[in-house]
N, C-alpha and C. Protein backbone atom coordinates (compact mmCIF):
# COMPACT_ATOMS: atom_id res chain seq x y z
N UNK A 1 5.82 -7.17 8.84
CA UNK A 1 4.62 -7.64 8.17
C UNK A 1 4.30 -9.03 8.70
N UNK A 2 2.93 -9.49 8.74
CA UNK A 2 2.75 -10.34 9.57
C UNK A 2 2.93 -11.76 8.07
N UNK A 3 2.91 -12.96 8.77
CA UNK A 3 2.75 -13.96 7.82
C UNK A 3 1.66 -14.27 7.16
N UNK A 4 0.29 -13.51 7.60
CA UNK A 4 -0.60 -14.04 6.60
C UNK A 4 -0.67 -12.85 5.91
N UNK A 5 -0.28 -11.92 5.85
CA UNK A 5 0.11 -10.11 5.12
C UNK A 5 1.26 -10.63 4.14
N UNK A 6 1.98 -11.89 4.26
CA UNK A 6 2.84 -12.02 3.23
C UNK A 6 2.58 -13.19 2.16
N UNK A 7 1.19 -14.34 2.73
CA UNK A 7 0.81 -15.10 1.57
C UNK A 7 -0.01 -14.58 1.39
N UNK A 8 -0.33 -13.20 1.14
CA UNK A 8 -1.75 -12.47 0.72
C UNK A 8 -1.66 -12.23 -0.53
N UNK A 9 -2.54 -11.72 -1.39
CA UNK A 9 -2.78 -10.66 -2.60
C UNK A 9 -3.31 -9.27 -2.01
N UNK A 10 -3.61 -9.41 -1.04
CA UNK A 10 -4.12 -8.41 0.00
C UNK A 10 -3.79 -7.41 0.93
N UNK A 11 -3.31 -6.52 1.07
CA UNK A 11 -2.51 -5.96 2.78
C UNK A 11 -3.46 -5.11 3.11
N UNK A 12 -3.73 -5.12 4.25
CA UNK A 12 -3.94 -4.18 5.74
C UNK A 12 -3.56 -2.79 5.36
N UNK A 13 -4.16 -1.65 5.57
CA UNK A 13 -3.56 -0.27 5.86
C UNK A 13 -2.64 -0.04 6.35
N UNK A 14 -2.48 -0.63 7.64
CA UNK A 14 -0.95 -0.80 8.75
C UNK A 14 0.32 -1.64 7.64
N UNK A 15 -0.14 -2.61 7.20
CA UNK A 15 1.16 -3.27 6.37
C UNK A 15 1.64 -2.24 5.86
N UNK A 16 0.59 -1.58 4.55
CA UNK A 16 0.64 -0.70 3.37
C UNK A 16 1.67 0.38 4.12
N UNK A 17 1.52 0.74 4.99
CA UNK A 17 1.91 2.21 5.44
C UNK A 17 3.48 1.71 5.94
N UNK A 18 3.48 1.02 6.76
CA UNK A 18 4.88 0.16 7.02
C UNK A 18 6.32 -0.52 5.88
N UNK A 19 5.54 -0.79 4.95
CA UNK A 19 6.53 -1.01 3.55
C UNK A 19 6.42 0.16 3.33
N UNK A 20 5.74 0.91 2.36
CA UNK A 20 6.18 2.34 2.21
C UNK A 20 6.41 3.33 2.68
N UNK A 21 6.47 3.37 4.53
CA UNK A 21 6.87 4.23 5.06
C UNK A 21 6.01 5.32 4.99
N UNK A 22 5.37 5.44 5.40
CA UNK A 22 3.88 6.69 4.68
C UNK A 22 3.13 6.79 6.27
N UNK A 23 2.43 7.60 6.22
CA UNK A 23 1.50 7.74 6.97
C UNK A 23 -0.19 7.57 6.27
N UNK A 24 -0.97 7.88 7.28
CA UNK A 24 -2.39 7.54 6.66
C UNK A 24 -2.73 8.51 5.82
N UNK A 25 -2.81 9.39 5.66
CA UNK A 25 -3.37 10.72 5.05
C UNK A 25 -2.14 10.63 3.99
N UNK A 26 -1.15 10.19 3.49
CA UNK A 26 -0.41 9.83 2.37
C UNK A 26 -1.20 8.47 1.72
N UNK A 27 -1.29 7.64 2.34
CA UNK A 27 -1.96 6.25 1.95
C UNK A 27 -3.39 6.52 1.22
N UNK A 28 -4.42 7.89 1.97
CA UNK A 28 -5.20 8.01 1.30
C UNK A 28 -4.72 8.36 -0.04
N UNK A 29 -4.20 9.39 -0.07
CA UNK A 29 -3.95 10.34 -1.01
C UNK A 29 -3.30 9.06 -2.27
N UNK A 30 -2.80 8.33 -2.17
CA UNK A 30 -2.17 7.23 -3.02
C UNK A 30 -3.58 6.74 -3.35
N UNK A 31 -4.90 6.20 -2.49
CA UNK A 31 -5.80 6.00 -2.68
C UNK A 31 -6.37 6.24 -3.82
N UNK A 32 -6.74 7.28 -3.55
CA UNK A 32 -8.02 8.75 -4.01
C UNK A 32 -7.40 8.96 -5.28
N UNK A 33 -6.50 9.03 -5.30
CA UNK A 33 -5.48 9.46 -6.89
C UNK A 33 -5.48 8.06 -7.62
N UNK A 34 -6.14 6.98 -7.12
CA UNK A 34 -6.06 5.99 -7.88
C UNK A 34 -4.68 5.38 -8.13
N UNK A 35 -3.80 5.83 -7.37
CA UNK A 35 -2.94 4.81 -7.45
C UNK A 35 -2.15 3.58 -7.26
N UNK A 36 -3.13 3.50 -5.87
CA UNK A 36 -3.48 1.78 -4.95
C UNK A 36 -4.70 1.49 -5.63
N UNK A 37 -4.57 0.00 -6.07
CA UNK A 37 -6.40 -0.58 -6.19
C UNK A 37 -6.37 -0.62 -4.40
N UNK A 38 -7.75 -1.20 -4.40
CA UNK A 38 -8.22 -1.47 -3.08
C UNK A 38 -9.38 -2.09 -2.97
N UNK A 39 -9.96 -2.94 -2.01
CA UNK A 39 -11.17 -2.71 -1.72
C UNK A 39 -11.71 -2.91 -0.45
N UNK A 40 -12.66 -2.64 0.25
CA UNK A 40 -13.17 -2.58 1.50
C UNK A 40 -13.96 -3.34 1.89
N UNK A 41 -13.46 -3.91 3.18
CA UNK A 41 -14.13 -4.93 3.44
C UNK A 41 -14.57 -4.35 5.21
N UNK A 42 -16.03 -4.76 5.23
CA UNK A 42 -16.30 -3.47 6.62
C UNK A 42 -15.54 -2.81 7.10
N UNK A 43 -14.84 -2.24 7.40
CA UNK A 43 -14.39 -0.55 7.93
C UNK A 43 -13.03 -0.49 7.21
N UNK A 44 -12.30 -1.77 6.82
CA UNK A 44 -11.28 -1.85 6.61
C UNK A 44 -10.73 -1.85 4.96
N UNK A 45 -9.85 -1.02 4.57
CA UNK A 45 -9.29 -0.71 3.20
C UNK A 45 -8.13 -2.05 3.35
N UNK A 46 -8.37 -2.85 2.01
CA UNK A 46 -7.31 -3.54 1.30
C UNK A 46 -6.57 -3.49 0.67
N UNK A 47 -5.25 -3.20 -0.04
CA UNK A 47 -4.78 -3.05 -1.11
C UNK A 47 -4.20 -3.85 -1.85
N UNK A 48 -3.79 -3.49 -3.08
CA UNK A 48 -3.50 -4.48 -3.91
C UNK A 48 -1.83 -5.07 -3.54
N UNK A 49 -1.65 -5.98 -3.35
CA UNK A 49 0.47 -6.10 -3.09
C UNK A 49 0.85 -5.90 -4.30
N UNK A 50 0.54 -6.00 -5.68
CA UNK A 50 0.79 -5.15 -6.54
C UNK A 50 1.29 -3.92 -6.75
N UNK A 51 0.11 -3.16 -6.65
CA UNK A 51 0.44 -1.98 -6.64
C UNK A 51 1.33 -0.98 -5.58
N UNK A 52 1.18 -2.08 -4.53
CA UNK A 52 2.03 -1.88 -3.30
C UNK A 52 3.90 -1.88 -4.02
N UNK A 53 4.23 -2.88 -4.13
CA UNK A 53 5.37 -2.78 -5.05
C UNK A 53 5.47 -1.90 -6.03
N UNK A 54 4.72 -1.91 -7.19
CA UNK A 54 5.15 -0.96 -7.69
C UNK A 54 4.96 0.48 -7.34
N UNK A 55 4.28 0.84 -6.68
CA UNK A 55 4.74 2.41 -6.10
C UNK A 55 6.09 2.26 -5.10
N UNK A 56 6.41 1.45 -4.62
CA UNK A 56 7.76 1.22 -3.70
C UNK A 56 8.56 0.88 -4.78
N UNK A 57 8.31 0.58 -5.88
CA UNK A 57 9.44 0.75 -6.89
C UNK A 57 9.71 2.25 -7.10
N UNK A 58 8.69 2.55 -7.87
CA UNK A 58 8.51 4.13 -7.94
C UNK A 58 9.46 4.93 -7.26
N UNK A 59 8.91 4.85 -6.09
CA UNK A 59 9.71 6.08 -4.97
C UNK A 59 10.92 5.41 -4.85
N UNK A 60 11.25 4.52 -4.95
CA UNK A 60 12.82 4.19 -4.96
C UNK A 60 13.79 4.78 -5.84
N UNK A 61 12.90 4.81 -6.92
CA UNK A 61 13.53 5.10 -8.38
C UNK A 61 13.68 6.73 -7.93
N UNK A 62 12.54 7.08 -7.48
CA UNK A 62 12.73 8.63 -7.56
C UNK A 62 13.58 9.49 -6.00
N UNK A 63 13.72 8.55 -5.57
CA UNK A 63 14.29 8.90 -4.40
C UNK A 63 16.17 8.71 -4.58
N UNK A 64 16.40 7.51 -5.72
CA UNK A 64 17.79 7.37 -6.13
C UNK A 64 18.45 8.58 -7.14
N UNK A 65 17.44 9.74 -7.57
CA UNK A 65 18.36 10.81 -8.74
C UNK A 65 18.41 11.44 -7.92
């Protein structure tokens, strides 16, 4: 992750997909289901580092039973 991807409130698609290990068509789907905020800024999707963590909590949790 780059250094201004880490004093953000903000990440990149590429960050997003890189911490959680995901591909794009997963990232949507986290999207679309409302479970990333986001918002778009010309062509490019933002997400929340929020919600970024807590879904990487999530799948941690569910990946540890």
């Amino acid at each position: 992750m780059s250094d201004a991807a880490k004093n953000s409130d903000w990440l990149k698609s590429g960050d997003v997909r890189k911490e959680l290990n995901i591909d794009s068509c997963d990232l949507m789907h986290l999207r679309v289901n409302g479970e990333l905020s986001f918002k778009k800024e010309g062509n490019a999707f933002l997400y929340a580092r929020k919600d970024v963590e807590r879904v990487k909590k999530l799948r941690a949790k569910e990946n540890s039973k």
